[in-house]
Protein backbone atom coordinates (compact mmCIF):
# COMPACT_ATOMS: atom_id res chain seq x y z
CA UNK A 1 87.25 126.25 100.78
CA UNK A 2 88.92 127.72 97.67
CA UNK A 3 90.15 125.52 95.21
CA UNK A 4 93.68 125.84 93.56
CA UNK A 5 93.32 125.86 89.58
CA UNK A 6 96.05 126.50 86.94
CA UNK A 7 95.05 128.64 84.06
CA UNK A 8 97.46 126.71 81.93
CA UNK A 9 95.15 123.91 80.59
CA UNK A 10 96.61 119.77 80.17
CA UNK A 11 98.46 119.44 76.96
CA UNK A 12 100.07 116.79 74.97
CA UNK A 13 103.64 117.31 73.34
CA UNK A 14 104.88 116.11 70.26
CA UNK A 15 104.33 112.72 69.43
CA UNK A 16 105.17 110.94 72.45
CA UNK A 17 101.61 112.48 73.66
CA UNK A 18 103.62 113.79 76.72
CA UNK A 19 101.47 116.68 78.80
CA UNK A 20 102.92 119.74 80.08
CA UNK A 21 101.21 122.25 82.60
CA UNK A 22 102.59 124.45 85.57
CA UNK A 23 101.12 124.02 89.28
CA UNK A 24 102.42 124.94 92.29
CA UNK A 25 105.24 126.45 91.25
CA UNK A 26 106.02 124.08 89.69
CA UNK A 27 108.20 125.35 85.79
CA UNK A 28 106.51 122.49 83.12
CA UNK A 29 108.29 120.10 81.51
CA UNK A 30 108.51 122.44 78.00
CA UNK A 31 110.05 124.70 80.43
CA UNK A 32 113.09 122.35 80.98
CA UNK A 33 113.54 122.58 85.09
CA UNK A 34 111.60 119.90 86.35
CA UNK A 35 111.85 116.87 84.70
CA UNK A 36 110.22 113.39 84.75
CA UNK A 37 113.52 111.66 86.76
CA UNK A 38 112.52 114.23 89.79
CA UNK A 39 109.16 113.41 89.87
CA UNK A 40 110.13 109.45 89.58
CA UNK A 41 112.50 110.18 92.28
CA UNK A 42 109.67 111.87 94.54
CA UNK A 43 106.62 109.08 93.63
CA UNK A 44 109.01 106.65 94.65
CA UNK A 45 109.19 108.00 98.19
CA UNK A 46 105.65 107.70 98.55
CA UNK A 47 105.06 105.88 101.71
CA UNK A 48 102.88 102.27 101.67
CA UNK A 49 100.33 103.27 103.89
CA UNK A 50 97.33 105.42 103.64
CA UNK A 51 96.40 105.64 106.92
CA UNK A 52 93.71 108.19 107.37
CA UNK A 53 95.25 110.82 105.04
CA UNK A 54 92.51 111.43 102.98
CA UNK A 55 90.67 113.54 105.51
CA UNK A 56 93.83 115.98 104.26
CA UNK A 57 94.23 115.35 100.72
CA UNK A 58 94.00 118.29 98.51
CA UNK A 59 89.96 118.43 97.17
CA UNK A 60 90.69 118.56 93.73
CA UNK A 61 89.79 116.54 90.42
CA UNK A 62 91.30 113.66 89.98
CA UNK A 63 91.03 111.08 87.28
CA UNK A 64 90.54 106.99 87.90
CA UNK A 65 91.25 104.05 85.78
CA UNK A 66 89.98 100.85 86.15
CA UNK A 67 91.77 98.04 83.62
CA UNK A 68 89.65 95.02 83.64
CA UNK A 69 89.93 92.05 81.15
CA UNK A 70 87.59 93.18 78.60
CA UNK A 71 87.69 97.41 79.01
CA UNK A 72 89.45 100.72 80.53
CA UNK A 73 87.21 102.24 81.95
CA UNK A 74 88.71 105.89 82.87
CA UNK A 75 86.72 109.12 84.66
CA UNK A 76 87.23 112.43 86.31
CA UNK A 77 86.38 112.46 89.75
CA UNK A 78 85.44 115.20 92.65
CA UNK A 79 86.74 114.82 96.08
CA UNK A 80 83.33 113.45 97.53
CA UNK A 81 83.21 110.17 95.48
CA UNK A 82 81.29 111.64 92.62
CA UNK A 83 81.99 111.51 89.05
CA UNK A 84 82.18 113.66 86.72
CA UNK A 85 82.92 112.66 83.10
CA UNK A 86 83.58 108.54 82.09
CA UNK A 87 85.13 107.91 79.23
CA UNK A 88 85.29 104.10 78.05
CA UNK A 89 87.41 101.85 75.35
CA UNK A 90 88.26 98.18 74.81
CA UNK A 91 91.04 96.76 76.35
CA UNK A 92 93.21 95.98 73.77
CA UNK A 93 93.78 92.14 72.83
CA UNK A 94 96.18 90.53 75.19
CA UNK A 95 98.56 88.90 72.56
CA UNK A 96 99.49 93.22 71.66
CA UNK A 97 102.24 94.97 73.16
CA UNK A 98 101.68 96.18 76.90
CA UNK A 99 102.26 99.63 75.04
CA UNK A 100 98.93 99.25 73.37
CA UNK A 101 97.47 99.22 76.86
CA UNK A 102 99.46 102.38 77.95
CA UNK A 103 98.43 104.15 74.97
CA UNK A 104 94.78 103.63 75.85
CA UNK A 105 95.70 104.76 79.18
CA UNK A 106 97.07 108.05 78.27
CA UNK A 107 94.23 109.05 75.37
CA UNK A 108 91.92 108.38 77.84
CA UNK A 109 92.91 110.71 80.19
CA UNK A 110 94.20 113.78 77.03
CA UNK A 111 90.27 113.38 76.39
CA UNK A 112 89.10 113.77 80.28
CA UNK A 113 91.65 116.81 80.27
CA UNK A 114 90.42 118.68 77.52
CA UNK A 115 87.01 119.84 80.06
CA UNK A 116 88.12 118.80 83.33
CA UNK A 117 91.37 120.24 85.03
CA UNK A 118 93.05 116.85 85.89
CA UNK A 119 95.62 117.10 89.12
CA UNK A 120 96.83 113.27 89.68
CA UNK A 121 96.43 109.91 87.86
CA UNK A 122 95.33 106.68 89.68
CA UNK A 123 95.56 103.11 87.65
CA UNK A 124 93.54 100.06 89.08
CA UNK A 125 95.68 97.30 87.29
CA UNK A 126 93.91 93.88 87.29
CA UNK A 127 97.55 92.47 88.33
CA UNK A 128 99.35 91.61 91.18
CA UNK A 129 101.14 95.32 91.73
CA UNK A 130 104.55 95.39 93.80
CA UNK A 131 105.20 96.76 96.70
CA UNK A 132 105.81 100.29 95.49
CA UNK A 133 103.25 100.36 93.16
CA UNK A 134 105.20 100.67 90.17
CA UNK A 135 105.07 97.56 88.52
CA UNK A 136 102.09 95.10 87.45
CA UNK A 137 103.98 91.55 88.40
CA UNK A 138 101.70 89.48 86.55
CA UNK A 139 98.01 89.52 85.21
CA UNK A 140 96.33 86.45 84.19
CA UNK A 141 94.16 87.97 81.58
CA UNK A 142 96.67 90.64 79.91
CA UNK A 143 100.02 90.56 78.31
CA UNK A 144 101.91 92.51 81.72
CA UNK A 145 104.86 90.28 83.04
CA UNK A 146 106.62 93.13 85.53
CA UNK A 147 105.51 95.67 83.75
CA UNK A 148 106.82 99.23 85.27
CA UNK A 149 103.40 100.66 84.42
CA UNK A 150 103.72 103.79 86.71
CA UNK A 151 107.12 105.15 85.71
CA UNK A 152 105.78 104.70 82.01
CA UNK A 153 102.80 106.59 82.26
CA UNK A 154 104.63 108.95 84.62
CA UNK A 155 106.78 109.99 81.74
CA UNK A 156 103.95 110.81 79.06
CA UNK A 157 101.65 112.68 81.56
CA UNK A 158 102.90 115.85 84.03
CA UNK A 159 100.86 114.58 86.74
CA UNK A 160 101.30 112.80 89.75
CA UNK A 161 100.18 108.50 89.00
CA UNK A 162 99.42 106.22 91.48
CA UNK A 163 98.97 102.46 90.28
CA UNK A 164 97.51 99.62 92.17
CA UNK A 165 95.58 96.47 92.19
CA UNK A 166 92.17 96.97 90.75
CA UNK A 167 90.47 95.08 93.64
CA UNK A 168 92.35 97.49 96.48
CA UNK A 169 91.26 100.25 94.54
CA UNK A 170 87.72 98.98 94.29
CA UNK A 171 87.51 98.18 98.08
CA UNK A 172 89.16 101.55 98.96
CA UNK A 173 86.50 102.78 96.84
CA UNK A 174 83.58 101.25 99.00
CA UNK A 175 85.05 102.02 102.05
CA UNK A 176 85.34 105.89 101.53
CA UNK A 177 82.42 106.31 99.60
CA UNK A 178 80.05 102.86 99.62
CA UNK A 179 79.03 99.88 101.34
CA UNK A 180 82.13 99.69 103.37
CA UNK A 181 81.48 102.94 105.29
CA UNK A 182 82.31 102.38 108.67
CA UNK A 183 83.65 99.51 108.81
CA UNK A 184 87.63 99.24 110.79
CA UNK A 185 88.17 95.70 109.22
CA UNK A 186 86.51 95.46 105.49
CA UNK A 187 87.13 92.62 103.26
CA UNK A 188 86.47 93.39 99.68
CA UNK A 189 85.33 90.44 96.74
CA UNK A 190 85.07 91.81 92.86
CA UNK A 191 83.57 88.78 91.14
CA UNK A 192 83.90 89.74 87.00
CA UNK A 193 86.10 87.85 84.51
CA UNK A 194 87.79 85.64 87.72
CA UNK A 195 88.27 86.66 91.48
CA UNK A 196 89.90 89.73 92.88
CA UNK A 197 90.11 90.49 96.85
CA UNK A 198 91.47 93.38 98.86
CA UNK A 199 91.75 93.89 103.23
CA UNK A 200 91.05 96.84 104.28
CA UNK A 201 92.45 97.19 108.30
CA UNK A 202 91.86 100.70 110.22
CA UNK A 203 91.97 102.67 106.71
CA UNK A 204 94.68 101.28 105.10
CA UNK A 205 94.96 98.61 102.76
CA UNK A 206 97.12 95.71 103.35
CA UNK A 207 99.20 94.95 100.77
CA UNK A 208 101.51 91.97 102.00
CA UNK A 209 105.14 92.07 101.97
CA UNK A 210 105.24 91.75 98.02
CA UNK A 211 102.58 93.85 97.32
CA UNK A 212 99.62 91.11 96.15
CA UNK A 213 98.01 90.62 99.24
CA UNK A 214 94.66 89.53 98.42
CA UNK A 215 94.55 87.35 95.48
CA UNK A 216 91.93 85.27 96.72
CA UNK A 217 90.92 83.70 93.75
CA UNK A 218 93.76 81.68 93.22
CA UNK A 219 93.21 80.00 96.64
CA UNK A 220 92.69 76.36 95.22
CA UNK A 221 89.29 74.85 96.69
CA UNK A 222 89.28 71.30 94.11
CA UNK A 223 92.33 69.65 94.18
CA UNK A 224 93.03 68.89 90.31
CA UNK A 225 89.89 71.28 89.24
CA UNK A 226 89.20 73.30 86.14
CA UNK A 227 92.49 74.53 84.50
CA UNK A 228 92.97 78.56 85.90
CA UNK A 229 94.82 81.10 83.53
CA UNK A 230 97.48 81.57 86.48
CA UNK A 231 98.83 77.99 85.39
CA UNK A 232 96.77 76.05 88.30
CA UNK A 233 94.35 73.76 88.61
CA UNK A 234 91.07 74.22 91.17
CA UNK A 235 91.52 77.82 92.03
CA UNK A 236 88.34 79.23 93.35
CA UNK A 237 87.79 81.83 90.57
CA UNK A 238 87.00 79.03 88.32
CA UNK A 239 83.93 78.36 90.82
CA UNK A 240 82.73 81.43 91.51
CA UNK A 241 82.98 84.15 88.35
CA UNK A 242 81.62 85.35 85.53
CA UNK A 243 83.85 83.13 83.60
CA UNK A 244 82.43 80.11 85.76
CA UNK A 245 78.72 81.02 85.00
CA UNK A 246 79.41 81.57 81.50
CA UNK A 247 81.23 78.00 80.81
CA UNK A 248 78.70 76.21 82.90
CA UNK A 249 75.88 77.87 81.10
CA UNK A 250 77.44 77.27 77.58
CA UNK A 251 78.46 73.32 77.96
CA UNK A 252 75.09 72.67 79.07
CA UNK A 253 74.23 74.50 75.52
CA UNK A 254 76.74 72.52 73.98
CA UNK A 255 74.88 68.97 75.20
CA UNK A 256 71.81 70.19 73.77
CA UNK A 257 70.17 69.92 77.65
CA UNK A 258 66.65 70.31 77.75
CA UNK A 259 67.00 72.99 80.79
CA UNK A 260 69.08 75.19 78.36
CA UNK A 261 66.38 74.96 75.70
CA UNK A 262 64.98 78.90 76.56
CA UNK A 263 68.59 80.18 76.68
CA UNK A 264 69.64 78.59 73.45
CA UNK A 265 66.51 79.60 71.93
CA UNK A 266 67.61 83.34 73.09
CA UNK A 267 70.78 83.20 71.45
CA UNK A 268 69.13 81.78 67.86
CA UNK A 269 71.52 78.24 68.85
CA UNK A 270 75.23 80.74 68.89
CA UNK A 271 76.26 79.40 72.34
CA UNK A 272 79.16 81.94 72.16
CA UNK A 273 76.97 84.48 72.33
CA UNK A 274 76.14 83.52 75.68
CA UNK A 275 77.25 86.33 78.68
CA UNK A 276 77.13 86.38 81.94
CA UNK A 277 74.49 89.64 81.48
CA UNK A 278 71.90 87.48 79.45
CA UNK A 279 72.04 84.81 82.27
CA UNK A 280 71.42 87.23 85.28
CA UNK A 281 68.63 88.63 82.73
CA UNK A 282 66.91 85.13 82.18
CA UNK A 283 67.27 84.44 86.00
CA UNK A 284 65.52 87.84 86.89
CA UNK A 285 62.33 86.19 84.55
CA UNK A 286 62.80 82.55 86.02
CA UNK A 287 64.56 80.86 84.14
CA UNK A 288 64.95 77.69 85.99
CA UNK A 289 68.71 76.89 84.71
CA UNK A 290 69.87 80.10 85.01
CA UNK A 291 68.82 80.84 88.50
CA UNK A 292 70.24 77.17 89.33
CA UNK A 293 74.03 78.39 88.13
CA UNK A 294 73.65 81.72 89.86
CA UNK A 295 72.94 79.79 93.36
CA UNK A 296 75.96 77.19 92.35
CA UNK A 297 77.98 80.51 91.80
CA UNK A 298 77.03 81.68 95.31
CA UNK A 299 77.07 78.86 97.10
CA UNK A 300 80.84 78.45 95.88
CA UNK A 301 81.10 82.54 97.27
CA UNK A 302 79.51 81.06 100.47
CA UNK A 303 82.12 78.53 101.44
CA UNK A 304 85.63 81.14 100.29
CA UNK A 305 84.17 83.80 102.42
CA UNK A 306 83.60 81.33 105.66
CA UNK A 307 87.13 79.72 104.66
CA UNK A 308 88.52 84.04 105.12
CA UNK A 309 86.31 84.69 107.78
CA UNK A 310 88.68 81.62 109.19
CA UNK A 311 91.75 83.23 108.60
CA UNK A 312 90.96 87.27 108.37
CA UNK A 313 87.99 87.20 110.80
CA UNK A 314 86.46 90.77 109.62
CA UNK A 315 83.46 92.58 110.20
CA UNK A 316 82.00 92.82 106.65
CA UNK A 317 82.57 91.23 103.10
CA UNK A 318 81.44 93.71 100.59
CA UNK A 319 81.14 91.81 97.20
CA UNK A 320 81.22 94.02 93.92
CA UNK A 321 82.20 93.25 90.28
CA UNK A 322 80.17 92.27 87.27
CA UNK A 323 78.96 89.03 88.62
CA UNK A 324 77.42 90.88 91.49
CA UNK A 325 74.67 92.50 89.37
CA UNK A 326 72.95 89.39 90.31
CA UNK A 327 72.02 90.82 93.59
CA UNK A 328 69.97 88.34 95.79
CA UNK A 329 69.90 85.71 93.11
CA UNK A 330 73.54 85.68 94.10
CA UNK A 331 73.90 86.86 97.88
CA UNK A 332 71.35 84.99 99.16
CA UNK A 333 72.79 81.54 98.26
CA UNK A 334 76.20 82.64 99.27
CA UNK A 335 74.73 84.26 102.74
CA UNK A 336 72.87 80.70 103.00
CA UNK A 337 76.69 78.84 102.73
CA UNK A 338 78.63 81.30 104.74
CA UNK A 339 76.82 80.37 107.36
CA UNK A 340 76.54 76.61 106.91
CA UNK A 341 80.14 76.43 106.27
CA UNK A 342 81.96 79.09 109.01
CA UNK A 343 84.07 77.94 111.37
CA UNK A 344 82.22 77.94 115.16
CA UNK A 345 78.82 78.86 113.60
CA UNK A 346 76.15 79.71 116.31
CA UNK A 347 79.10 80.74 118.80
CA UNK A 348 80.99 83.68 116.88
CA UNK A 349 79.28 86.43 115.46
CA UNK A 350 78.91 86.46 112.00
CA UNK A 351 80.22 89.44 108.91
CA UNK A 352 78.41 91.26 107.48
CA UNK A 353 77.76 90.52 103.70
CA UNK A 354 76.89 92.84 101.48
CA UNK A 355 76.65 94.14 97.41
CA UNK A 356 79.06 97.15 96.54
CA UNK A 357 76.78 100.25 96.41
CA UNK A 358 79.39 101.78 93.90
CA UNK A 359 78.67 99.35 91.17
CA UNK A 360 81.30 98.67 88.29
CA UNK A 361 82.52 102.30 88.98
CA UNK A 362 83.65 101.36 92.59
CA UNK A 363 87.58 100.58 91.05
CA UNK A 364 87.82 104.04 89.10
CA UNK A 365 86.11 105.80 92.23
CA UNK A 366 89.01 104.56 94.81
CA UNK A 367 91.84 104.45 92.02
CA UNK A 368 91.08 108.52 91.88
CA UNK A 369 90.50 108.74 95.32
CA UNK A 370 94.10 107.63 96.11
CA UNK A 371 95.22 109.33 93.31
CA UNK A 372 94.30 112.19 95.62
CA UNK A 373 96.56 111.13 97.77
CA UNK A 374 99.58 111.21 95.78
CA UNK A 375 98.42 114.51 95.07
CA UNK A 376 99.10 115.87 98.32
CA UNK A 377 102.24 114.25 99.02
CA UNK A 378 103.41 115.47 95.52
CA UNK A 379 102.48 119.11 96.57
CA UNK A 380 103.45 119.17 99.50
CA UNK A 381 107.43 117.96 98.39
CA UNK A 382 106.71 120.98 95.61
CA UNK A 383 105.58 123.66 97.98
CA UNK A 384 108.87 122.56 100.56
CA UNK A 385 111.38 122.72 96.65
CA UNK A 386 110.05 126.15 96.23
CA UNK A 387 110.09 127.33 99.74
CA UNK A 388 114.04 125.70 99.76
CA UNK A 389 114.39 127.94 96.81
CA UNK A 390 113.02 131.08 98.10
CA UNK A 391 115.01 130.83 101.67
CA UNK A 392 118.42 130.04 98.96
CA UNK A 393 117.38 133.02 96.81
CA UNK A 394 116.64 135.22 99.65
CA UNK A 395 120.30 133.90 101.38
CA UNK A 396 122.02 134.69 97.93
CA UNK A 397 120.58 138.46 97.94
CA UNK A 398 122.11 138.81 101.39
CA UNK A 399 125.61 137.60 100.62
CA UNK A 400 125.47 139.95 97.36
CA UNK A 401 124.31 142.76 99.34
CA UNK A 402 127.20 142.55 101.73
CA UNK A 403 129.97 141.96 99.17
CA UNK A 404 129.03 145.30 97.77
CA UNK A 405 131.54 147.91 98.96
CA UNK A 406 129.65 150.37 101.61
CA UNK A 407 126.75 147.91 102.15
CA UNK A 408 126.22 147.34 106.12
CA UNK A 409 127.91 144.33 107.36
C-alpha cells in the first residue's frame, strides 16, 4: 500500500514557531489560502466517536504526546503501534504560564519533524478534556483552568491536533495495540502521580456528557481522608498511587521506624529522596516495608475495581501507569481484594485484570493513534475542498467558453 509523502519537509515560521507544509492539495499557510480559522472550523466538526474507524485511517506517521505531572513525553509513531523516535523534557513547574507547557509541546514535535514526516498531532492532557476536545477543564497537578489547548497548538503547527485525556488515550492505546486486545468492554486504570481511568465500550471511548468520564480517582472511598489536590478529602488516588506509596513510605522515614531502617539507610537519611522507583526496587530484593506498602497500595486497587465492576460491569481492567511497574507485587494483592470485595462473588463471573503491555508509552501510543484519526477526517474534508474546486473551475471554463462569440452553445 503506497504511502502519501510531501516533499516539502515541517517547518517553523518566524518567531511564533508556526510550521508550514503543503499536503493534499492543500496551499501552506506561507502561501496565504488556507488559514488556521478553516482548519479550526473543520477540527471542530470532528465527530465524538471513534467507532471502528481506525481500520480506515490513513497509515501514516503520526506523533503522540503524553503530559503527565512530572514530564512530556512526545514520539513519532507508525500505524501498527510502533514507535519510532521519543523525544522527552520536564514538564515545566506548575506555578508558570500554561504557555510554558505549549511551548514544550510544540519544540517537541519541530525536533520529531526534522527526521520523521509528521501528518497529525495527538495531546494526552492529564486533565479533564471537554467534550470537543479542545479544552483541558481542569488538572490537579498543572496550572490549566479551561485551557483551549487544541486551538492553541492548532495555530503554531500546520497539522491536524487531536487533544484528550491522557488516561483515554492510554486505554485506547492498550486496546489497539496491548493488553486490551479483544476486549468489547475494557476498563482502563493508569496509577502514576494520582488516579486516571478511561471505558472503553465496542471501540469507542466514552467520554460522558462533559467530556471527563472516567475520573475515577476522585471517587471518595474515606469520608474526611487525606487532603486530594482536586480540593477533596478521601479520594481514592490518595490510596492507591505513586503519590500514596511515596508519603506512606517517607512518614514512616520521618518517625525514624525501625522497618524503614534499610530504606533510609539507601537514601544516606534524605527522606525526600525517596521515589516510588526505589520502593518497587527494594520490594523486588525483600524489603519487608516496602513490599508491605505495595500490597496496601493494591489492596486499596482491589476494592475501586470491585466497587466499578459494580457499576461498569466489564470484561477486563487493564492497569498501566508508573505505579504498575510493580507487577505482581502489586496485582496480586489487588486480584486478592477484587475478589474478596465484588459484589455477588462466586455467582458472577469475574474481569479480567491485567498490567498494560505498552508500559509508560501506552498514552503517547493511543494519543498518535487517534491522532490518525483526525488525520483522515482532515483529508478527507481536503480532498472533497479541492474536488469542490476542480468541479467550480471546470464549471467556470464552460461558462467562458460559451460567452465567447462562435463557441458552440
Amino acid at each position: 500500500m503506497s504511502t502519501y509523502r510531501d516533499p516539502t519537509p515541517l517547518r517553523a515560521f518566524g518567531s511564533g514557531a508556526k510550521l508550514g507544509f503543503a499536503r493534499m492539495g492543500v496551499p501552506s499557510r506561507s502561501g496565504g489560502t488556507s488559514g488556521g480559522s478553516t482548519r479550526a472550523t473543520m477540527l471542530r466538526t470532528v465527530a465524538a466517536r471513534e467507532r471502528r474507524s481506525h481500520l480506515t485511517a490513513p497509515r501514516v506517521p503520526t506523533v503522540g504526546i503524553d503530559i503527565g505531572g512530572t514530564k512530556v513525553m512526545a514520539g513519532a509513531v507508525d500505524a501498527d503501534g510502533v514507535i519510532l523516535e521519543t523525544v522527552l523534557a520536564e514538564t515545566p513547574d506548575k506555578s508558570k504560564s500554561p504557555r510554558v507547557v505549549e511551548d514544550t509541546i510544540v519544540e517537541l514535535v519541530l525536533d520529531l519533524s526534522d527526521r520523521h514526516d509528521v501528518h497529525a498531532v495527538g495531546i494526552g492532557a492529564a486533565g479533564w478534556v471537554d467534550g470537543d476536545r479542545n479544552r483541558v477543564l481542569f488538572a490537579p497537578h498543572l496550572n490549566w483552568r479551561n485551557e483551549p489547548l487544541r486551538d492553541r497548538i492548532s495555530e503554531r503547527l500546520a497539522v491536524p491536533v487531536m487533544v484528550d485525556n491522557d488516561a483515554n488515550t492510554a486505554a485506547w492505546g492498550e486496546w489497539r495495540f496491548g493488553a486490551g486486545r479483544g476486549e468489547d468492554h475494557l476498563v482502563m486504570i493508569t496509577l502514576g502521580t494520582g488516579i486516571g481511568g478511561a471505558i472503553l465500550e465496542d471501540g469507542r471511548v466514552k467520554r460522558g456528557k462533559y467530556g471527563v468520564a472516567g475520573e475515577f480517582g476522585h471517587m471518595q472511598v474515606v469520608p474526611g481522608g487525606h487532603r486530594c489536590p482536586c480540593g477533596n478529602r478521601g479520594c481514592w488516588e490518595q490510596y492507591s498511587s505513586g503519590n500514596a506509596l511515596v508519603r506512606e513510605a517517607r512518614e514512616l522515614a520521618a518517625a525514624d521506624s525501625p522497618v524503614a531502617y534499610n530504606i533510609i539507610e539507601r537514601v544516606k537519611g534524605s527522606i525526600p529522596d525517596i521515589t516510588g522507583p526505589l520502593i518497587t526496587e527494594l520490594a523486588r530484593e525483600g524489603d519487608a516495608m516496602c513490599v508491605e506498602l505495595l500490597q496496601d497500595i493494591g489492596q486499596w486497587l482491589g476494592v475501586g475495581l470491585a466497587n466499578l465492576a459494580a457499576a461498569l460491569d466489564p470484561s477486563c481492567f487493564v492497569i498501566g501507569g508508573g505505579v504498575s511497574a510493580a507487577d505482581d507485587l502489586l496485582i496480586g494483592p489487588a486480584r486478592d481484594a477484587f475478589r474478596r470485595h465484588l459484589t455477588g462473588r462466586g455467582y458472577r463471573p469475574e474481569a479480567r485484570i491485567a498490567r498494560a503491555q505498552l508500559g509508560p508509552q501506552a498514552g503517547m501510543v493511543g494519543a498518535a493513534d487517534l491522532a490518525r484519526l483526525v488525520a483522515r477526517r482532515f483529508r478527507r474534508a481536503t480532498r472533497r475542498r479541492v474536488e469542490r474546486y476542480a468541479r467550480y473551475e471546470r464549471y467556470a471554463q464552460v461558462l467562458g467558453a460559451r460567452s465567447t462569440p462562435g463557441a458552440p452553445r
